[in-house]
C-alpha atoms as a PDB file:
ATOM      1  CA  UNK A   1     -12.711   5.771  21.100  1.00  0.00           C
ATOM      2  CA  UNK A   2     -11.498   3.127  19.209  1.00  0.00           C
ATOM      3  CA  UNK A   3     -12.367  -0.997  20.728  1.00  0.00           C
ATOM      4  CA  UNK A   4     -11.530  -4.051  20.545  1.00  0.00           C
ATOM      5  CA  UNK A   5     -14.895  -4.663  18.895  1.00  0.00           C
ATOM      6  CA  UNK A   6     -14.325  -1.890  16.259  1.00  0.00           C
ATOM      7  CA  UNK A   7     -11.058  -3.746  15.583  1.00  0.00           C
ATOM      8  CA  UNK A   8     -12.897  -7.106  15.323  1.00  0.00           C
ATOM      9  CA  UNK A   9     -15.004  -5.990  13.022  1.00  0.00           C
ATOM     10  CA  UNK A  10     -12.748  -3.960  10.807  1.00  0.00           C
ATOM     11  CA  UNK A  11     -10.433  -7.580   9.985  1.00  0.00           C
ATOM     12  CA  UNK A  12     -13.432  -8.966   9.144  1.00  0.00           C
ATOM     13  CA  UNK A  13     -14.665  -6.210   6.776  1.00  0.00           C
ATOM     14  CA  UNK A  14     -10.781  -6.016   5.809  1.00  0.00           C
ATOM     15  CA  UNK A  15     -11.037  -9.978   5.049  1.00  0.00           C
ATOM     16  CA  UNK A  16     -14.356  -9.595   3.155  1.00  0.00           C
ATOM     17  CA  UNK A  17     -14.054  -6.840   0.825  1.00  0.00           C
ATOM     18  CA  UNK A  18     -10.222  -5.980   1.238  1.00  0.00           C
ATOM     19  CA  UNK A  19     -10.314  -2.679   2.697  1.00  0.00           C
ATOM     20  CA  UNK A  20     -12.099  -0.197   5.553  1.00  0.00           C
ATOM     21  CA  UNK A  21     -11.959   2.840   7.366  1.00  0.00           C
ATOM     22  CA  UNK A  22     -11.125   3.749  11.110  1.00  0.00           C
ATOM     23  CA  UNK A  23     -11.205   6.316  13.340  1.00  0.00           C
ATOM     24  CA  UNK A  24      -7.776   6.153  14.699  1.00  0.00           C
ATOM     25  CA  UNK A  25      -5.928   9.530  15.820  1.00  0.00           C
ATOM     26  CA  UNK A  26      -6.575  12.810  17.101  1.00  0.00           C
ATOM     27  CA  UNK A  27      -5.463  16.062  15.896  1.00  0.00           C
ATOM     28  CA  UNK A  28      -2.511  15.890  18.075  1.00  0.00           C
ATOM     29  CA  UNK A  29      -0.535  13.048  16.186  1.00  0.00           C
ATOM     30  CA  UNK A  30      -2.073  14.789  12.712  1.00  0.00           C
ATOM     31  CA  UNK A  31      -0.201  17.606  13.522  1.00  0.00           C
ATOM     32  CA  UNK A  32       2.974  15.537  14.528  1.00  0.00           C
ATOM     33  CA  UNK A  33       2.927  13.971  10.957  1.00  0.00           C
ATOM     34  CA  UNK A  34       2.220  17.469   9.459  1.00  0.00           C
ATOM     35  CA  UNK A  35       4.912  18.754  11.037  1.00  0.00           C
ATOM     36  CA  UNK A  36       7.725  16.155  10.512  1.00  0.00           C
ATOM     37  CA  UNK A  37       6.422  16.615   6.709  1.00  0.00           C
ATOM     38  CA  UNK A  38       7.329  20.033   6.519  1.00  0.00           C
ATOM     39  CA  UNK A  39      10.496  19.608   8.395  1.00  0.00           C
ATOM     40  CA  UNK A  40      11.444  17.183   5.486  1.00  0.00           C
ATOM     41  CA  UNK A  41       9.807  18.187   2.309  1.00  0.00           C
ATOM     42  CA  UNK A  42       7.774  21.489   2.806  1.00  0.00           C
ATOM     43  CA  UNK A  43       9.935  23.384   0.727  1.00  0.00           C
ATOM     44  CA  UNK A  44      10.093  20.723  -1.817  1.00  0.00           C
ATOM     45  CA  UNK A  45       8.323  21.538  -5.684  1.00  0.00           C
ATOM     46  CA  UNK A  46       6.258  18.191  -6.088  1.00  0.00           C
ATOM     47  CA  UNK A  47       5.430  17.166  -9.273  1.00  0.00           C
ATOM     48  CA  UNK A  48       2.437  14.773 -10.007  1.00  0.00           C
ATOM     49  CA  UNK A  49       2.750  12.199  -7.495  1.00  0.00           C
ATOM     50  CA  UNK A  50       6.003  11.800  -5.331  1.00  0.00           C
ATOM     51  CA  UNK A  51       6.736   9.054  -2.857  1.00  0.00           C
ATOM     52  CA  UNK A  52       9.549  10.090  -0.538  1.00  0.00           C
ATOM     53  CA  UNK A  53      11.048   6.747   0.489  1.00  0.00           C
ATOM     54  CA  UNK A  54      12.416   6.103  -2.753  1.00  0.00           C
ATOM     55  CA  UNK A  55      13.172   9.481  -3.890  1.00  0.00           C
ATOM     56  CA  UNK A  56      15.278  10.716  -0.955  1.00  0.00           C
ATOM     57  CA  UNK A  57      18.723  10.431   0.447  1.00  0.00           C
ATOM     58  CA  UNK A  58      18.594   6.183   2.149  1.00  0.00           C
ATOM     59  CA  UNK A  59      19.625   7.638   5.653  1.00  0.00           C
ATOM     60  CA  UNK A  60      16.621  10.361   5.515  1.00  0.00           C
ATOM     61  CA  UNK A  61      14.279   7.650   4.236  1.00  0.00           C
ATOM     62  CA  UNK A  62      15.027   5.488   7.026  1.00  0.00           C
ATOM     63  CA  UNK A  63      14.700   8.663   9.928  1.00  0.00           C
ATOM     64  CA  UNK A  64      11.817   9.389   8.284  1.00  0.00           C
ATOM     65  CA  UNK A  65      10.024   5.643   8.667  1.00  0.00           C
ATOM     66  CA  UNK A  66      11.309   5.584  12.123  1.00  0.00           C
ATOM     67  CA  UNK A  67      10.015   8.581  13.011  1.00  0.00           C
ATOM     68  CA  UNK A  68       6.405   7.844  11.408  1.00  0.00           C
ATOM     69  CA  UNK A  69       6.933   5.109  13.802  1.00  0.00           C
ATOM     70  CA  UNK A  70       7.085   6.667  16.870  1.00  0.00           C
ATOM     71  CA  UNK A  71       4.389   8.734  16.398  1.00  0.00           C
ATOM     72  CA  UNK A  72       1.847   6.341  14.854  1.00  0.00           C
ATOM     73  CA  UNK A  73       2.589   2.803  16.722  1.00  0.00           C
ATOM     74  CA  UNK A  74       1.216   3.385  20.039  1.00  0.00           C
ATOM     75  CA  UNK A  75      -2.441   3.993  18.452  1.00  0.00           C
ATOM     76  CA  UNK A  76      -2.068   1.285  15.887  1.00  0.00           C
ATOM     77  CA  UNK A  77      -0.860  -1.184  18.128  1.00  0.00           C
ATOM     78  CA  UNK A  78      -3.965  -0.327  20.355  1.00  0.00           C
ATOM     79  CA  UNK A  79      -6.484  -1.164  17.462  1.00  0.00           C
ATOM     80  CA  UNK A  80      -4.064  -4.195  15.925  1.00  0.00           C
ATOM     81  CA  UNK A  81      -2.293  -5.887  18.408  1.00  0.00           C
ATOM     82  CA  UNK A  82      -1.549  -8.790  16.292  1.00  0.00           C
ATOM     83  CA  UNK A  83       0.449  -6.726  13.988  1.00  0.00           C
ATOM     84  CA  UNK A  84       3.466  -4.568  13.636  1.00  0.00           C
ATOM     85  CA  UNK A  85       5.128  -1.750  11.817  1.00  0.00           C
ATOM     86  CA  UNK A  86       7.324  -2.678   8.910  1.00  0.00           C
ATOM     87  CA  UNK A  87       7.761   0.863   7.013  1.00  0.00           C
ATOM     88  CA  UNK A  88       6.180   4.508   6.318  1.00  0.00           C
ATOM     89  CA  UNK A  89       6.777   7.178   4.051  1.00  0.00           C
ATOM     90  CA  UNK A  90       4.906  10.060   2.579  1.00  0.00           C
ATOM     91  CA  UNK A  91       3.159   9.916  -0.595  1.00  0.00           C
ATOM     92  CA  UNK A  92       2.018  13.345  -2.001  1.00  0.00           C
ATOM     93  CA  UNK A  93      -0.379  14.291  -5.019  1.00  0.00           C
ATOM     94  CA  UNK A  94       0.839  17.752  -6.577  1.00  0.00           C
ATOM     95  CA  UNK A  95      -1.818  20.416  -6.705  1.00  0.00           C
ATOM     96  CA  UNK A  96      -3.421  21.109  -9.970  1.00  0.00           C
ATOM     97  CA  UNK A  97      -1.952  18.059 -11.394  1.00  0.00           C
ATOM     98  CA  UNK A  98      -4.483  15.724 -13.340  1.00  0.00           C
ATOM     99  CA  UNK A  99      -1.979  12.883 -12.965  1.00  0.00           C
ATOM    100  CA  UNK A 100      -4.167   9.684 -12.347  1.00  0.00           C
ATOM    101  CA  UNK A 101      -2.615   7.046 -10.347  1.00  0.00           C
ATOM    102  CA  UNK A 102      -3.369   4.004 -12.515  1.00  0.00           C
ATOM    103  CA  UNK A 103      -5.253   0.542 -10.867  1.00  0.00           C
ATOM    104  CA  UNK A 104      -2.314  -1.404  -9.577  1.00  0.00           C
ATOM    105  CA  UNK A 105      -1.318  -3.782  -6.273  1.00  0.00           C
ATOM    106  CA  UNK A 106       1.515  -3.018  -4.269  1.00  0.00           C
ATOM    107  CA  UNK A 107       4.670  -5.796  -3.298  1.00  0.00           C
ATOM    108  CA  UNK A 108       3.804  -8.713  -1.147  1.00  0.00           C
ATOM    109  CA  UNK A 109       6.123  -9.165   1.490  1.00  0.00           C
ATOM    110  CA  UNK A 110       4.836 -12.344   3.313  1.00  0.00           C
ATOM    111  CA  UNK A 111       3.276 -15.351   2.412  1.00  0.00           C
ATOM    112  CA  UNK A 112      -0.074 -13.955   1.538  1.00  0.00           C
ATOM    113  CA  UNK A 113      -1.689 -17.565   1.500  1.00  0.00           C
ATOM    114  CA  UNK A 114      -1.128 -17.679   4.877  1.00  0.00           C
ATOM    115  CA  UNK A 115      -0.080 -14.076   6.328  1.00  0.00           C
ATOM    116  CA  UNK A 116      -1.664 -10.691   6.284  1.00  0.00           C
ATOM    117  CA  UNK A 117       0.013  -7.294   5.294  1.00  0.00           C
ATOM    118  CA  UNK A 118      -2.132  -3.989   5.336  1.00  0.00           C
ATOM    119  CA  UNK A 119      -1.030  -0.599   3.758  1.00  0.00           C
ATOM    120  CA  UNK A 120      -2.602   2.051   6.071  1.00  0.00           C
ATOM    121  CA  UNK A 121      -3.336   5.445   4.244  1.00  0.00           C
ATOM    122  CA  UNK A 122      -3.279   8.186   7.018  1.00  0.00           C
ATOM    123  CA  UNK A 123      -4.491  11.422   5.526  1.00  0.00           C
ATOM    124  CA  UNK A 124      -3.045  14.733   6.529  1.00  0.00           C
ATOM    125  CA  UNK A 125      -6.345  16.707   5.259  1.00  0.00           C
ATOM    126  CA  UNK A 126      -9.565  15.582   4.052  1.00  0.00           C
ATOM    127  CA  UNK A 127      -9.184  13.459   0.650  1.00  0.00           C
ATOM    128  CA  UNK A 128     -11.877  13.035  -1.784  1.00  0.00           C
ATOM    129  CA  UNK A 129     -11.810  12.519  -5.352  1.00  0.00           C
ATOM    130  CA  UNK A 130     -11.373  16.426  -7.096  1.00  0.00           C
ATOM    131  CA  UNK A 131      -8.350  16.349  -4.016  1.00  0.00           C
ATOM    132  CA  UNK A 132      -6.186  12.786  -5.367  1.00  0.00           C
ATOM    133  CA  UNK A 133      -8.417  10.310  -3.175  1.00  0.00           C
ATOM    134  CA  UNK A 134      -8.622   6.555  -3.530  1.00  0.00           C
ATOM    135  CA  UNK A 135     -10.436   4.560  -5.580  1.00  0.00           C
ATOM    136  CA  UNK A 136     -10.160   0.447  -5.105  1.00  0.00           C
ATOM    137  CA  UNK A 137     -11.949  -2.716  -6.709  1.00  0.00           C
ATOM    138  CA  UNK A 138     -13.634  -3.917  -3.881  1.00  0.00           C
ATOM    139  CA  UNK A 139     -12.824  -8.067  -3.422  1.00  0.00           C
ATOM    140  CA  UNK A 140      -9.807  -7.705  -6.002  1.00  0.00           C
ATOM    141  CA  UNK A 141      -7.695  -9.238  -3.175  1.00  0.00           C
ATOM    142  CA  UNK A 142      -8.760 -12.117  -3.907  1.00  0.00           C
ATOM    143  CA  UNK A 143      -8.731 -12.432  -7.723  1.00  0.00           C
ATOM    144  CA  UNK A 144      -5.141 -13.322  -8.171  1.00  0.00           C
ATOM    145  CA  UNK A 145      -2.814 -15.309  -6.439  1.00  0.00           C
ATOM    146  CA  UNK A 146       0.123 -13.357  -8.121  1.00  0.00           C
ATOM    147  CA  UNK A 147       3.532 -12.204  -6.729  1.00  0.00           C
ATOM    148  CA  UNK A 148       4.470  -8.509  -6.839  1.00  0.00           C
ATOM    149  CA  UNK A 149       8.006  -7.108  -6.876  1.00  0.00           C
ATOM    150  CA  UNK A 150      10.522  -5.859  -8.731  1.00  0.00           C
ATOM    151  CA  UNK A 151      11.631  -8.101 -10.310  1.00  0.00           C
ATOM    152  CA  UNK A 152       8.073 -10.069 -11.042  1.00  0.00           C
ATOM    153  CA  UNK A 153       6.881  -6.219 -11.735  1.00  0.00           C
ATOM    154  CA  UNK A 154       2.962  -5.543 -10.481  1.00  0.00           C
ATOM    155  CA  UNK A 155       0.145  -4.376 -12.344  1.00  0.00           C
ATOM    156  CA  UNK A 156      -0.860  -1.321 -13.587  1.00  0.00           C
ATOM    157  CA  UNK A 157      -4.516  -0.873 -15.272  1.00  0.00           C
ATOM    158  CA  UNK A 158      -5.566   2.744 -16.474  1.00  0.00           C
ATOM    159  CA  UNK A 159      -8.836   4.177 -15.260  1.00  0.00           C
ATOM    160  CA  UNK A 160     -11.438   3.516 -18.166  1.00  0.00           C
ATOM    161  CA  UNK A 161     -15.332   3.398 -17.951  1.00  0.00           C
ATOM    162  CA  UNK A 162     -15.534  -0.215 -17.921  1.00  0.00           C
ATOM    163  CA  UNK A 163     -14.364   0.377 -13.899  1.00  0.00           C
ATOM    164  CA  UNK A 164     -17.048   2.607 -13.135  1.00  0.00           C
ATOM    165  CA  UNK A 165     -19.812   0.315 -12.333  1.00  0.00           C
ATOM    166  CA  UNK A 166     -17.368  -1.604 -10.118  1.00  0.00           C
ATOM    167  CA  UNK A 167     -14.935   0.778  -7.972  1.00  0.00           C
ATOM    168  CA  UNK A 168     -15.555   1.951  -4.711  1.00  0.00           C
ATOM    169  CA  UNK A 169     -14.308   6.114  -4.346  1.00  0.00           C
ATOM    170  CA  UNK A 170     -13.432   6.833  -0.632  1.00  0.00           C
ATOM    171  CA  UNK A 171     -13.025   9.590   1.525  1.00  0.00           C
ATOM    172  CA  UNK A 172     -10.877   9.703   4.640  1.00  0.00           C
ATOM    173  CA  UNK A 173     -10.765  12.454   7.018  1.00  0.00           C
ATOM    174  CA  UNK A 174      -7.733  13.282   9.203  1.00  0.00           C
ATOM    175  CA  UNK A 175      -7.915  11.292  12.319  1.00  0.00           C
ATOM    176  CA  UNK A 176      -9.680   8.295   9.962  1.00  0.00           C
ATOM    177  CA  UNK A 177      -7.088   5.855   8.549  1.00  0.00           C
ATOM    178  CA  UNK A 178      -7.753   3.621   5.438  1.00  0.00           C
ATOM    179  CA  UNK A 179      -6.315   0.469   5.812  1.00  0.00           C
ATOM    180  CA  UNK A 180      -6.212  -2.237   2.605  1.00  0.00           C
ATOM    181  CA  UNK A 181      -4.454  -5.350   1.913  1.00  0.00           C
ATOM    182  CA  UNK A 182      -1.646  -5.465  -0.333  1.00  0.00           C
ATOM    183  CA  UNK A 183      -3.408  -7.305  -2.958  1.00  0.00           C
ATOM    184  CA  UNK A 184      -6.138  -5.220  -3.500  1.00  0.00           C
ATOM    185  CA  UNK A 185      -6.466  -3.517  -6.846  1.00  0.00           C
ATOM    186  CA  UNK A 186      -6.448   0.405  -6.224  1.00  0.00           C
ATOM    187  CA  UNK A 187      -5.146   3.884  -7.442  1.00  0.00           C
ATOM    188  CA  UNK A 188      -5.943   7.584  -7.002  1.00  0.00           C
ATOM    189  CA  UNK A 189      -7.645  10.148  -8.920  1.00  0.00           C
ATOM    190  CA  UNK A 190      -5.896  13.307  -9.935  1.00  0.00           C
ATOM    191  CA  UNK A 191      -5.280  16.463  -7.690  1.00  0.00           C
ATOM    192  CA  UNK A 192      -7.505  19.344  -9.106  1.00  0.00           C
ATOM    193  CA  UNK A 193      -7.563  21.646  -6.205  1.00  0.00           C
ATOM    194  CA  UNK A 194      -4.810  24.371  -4.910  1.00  0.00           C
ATOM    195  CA  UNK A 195      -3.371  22.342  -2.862  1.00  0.00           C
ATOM    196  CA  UNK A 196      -1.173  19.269  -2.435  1.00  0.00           C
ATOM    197  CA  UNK A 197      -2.509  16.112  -1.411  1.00  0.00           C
ATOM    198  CA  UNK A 198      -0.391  14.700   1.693  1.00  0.00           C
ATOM    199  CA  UNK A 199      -0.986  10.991   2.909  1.00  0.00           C
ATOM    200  CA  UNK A 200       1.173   8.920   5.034  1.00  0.00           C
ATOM    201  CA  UNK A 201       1.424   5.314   4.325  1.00  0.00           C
ATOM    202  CA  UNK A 202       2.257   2.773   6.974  1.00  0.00           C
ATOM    203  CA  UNK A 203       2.682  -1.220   6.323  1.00  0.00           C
ATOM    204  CA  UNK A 204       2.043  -3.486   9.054  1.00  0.00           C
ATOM    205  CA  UNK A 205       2.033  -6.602   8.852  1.00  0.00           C
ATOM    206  CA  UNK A 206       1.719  -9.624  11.132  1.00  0.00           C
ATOM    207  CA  UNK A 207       3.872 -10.375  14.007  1.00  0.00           C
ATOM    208  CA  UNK A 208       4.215 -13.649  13.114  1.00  0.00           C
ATOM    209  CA  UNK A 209       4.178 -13.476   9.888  1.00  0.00           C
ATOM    210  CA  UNK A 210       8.698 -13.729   8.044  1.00  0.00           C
ATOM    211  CA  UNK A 211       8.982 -10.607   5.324  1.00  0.00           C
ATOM    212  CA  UNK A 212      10.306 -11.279   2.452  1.00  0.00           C
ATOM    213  CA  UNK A 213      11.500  -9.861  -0.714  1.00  0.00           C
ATOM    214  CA  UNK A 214      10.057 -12.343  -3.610  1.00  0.00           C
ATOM    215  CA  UNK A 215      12.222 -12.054  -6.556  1.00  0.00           C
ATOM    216  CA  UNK A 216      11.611 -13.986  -9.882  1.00  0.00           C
ATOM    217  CA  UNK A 217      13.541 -17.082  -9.990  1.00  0.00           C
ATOM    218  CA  UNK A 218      15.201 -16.444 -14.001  1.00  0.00           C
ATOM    219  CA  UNK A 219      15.281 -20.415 -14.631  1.00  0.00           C
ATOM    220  CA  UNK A 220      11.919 -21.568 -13.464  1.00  0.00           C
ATOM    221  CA  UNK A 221       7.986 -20.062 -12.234  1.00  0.00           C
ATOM    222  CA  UNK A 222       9.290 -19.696  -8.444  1.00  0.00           C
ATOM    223  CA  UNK A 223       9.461 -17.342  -5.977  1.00  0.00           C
ATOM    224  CA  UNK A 224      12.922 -16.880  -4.757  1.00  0.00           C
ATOM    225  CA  UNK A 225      12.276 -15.763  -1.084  1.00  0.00           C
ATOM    226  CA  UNK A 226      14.736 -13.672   1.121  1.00  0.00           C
ATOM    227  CA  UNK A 227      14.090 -12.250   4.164  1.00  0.00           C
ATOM    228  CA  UNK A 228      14.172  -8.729   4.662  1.00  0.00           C
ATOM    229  CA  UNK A 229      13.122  -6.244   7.673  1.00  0.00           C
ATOM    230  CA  UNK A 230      11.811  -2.683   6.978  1.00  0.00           C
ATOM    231  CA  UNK A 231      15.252  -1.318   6.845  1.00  0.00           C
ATOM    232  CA  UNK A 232      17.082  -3.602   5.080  1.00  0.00           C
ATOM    233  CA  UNK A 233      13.878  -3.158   1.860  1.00  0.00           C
ATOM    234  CA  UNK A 234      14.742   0.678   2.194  1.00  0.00           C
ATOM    235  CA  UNK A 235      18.292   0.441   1.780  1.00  0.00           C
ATOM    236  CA  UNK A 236      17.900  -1.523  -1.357  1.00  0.00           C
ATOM    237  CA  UNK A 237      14.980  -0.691  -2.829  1.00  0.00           C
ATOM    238  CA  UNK A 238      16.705   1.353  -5.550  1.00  0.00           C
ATOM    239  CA  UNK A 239      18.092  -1.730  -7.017  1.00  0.00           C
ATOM    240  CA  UNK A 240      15.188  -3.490  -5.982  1.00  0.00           C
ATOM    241  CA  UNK A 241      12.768  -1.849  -8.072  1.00  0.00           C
ATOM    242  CA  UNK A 242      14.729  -2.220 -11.098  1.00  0.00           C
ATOM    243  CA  UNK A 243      14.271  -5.941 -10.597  1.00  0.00           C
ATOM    244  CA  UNK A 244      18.083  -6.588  -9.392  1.00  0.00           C
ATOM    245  CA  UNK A 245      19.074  -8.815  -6.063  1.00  0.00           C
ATOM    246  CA  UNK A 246      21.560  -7.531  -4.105  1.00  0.00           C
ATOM    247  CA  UNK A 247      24.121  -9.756  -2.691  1.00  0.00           C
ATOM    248  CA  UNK A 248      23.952  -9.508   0.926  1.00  0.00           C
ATOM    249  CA  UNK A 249      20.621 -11.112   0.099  1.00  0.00           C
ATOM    250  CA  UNK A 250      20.475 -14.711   1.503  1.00  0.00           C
ATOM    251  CA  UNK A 251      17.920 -16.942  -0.022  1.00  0.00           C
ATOM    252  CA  UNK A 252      15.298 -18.764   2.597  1.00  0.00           C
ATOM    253  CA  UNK A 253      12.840 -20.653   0.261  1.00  0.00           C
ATOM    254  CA  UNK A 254      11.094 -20.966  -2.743  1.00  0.00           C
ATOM    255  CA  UNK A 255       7.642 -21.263  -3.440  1.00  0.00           C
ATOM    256  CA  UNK A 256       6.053 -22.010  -7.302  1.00  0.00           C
ATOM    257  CA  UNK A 257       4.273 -20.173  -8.798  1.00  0.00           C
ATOM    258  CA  UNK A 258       1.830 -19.548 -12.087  1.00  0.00           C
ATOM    259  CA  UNK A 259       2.137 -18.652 -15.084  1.00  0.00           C
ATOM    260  CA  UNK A 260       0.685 -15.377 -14.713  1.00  0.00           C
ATOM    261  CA  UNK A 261       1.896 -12.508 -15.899  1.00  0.00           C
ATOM    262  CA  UNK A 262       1.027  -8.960 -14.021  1.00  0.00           C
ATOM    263  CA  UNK A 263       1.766  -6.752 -16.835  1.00  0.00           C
ATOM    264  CA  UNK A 264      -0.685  -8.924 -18.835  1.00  0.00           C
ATOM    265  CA  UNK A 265      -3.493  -8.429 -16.493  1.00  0.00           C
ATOM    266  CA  UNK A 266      -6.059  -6.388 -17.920  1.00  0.00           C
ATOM    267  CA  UNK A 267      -9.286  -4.014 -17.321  1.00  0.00           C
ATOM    268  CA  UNK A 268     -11.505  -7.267 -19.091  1.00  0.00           C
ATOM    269  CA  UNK A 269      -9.751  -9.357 -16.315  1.00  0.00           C
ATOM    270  CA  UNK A 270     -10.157  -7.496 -13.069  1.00  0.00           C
ATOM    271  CA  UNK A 271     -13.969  -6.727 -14.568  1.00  0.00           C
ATOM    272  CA  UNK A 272     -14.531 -10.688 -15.118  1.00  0.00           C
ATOM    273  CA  UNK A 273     -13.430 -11.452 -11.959  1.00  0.00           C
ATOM    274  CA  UNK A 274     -15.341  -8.863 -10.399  1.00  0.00           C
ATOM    275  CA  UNK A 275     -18.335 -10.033 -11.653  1.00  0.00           C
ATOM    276  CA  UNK A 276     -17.670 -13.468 -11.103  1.00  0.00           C
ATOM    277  CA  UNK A 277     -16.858 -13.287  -7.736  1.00  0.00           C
ATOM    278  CA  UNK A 278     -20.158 -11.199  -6.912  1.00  0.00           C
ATOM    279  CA  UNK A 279     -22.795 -13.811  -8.890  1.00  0.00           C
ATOM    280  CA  UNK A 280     -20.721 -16.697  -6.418  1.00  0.00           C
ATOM    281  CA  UNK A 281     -20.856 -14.548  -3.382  1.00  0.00           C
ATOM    282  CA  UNK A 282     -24.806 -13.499  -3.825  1.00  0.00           C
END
C-alpha cells in the first residue's frame, strides 16, 4: 500500500531528478482501463504511434478523459492530494513498428516557475525498451526555462549515441505508474514485439495552480496566457496544435520570455547541460 511517506518521497525524487515510479493500482482498475480501451479503439489498425485525444471524434475524446477519470482519481488523489486531474488519453506504440519517439517536452500549462504539472504514464502491460518503453534525460527539467505549445512549437531531438551515456531507460509494470514533469526531456523506443504497446497518460496538475494555454505573442518575446480547463484544451486542440488561437479565447496575462528557440535546441545542448548540471550538483 501506497503512504503518505511514499508520496513524500516520490515529489522529492520528482523535484530532484524530474521523474519516478509508483506503485499505484491493482489489477482491478488495469483491467477497467483495458477494457474502456477496447471498447474505444480495439478494433482500430494503429500505425507507429497513435495518441487518441487528438485523433478522434472531440465528443469521444472528451468521454474518453472523463472516463479515465473516474477510474483513476480516487487512487491518485490518495497518493497526491495536492493535485488534480486535468486530462487523459491513450497513447499506443504499434507492434512491429521501429518508429522511435524522438527526445522532446510536452506543453506547459501553468506557470512552471511557480506551479507543478506531472504527466503520469499508466501502463496497460509491462513496458521495456524492445516493447516502446521510456527513455528520459534525467534533470532536463531544469535545463530550460522555455515555453511549449503550439504555437511556440516544443522540441524534438532524435535518439543518437551522444544520449547514451546520459538517458535513463525505464520499465513500468501494470499497477506501477511513471509520473514526470512536463519539462523533462523524454521519448520512447520503438515497438519490436507482436504486440501493441498501450499506455494511458494522465496530467495532473496542482490545485492551485490557473492552466493556461501559452501562445506566442507575434509582436514581441511574451507569453500570451489564456486560461483553459481540460475540456476546453480538447475541444481546440486541433487548431491549437497548428499554432492558431481560437476566439473564444480570453487573454489573462503575459509573461516575457527568452529568446530561445525550441526547434533550435539540440543533442550538443541537452548533453552540455547535462553535464553541467551534474559537475555543479556533485
Amino acid at each position: 500500500m501506497t503512504t503518505q511517506t511514499d508520496y513524500q518521497s516520490s515529489l522529492q525524487t520528482l523535484d530532484k531528478f524530474g521523474f519516478c515510479t509508483l506503485s499505484v493500482f491493482d489489477d482491478e482498475e488495469i483491467q477497467q482501463l483495458q477494457n474502456l480501451y477496447q471498447n474505444n479503439f480495439g478494433s482500430r489498425l494503429v500505425k507507429n504511434l497513435y495518441a487518441t485525444h487528438n485523433s478522434n471524434p472531440i465528443e469521444q475524446s472528451l468521454q474518453v478523459s472523463n472516463q479515465i477519470q473516474s477510474i483513476v482519481s480516487q487512487k491518485l488523489l490518495e497518493v497526491f492530494p495536492d493535485y488534480r486531474y486535468f486530462t487523459g488519453h491513450f497513447m499506443i506504440k504499434a507492434a512491429n513498428a521501429n518508429h522511435e519517439f524522438a527526445l522532446h517536452q510536452d506543453w506547459n500549462i501553468v506557470d512552471e516557475s511557480q506551479y507543478k504539472s506531472y504527466q503520469i504514464w499508466i501502463p496497460l502491460q509491462p513496458t521495456y525498451p524492445a516493447n516502446g518503453g521510456m527513455f528520459v534525460v534525467p534533470y532536463s527539467h531544469r535545463f530550460f526555462n522555455n515555453c511549449r505549445s503550439g504555437s511556440f512549437d516544443i522540441p524534438r531531438i532524435p535518439f543518437n549515441d551522444k544520449f547514451k551515456p546520459i538517458v535513463t531507460d525505464l520499465r513500468v509494470a501494470p499497477g506501477e505508474i511513471l509520473l514526470y514533469q512536463n519539462a523533462l526531456f523524454h521519448g520512447s523506443y520503438g515497438n519490436t514485439t507482436n504486440d501493441n504497446r498501450v499506455v494511458v497518460i494522465a496530467n495532473f496538475v496542482e490545485k492551485r495552480a490557473p492552466t493556461y494555454y501559452f501562445h506566442k505573442s507575434p509582436t514581441a518575446q511574451q507569453a500570451e496566457l489564456y486560461p483553459i480547463t481540460g475540456e476546453t484544451l480538447i475541444r481546440n486542440l486541433p487548431l491549437l496544435e497548428k499554432g492558431g488561437l481560437p476566439d473564444s479565447f480570453s487573454l489573462a496575462e503575459t509573461l516575457p520570455v527568452g529568446t530561445l528557440n525550441n526547434a533550435t535546441i539540440t543533442p550538443d545542448d541537452v548533453v552540455t547541460n547535462y553535464n553541467k548540471f551534474i559537475s555543479e550538483f556533485k
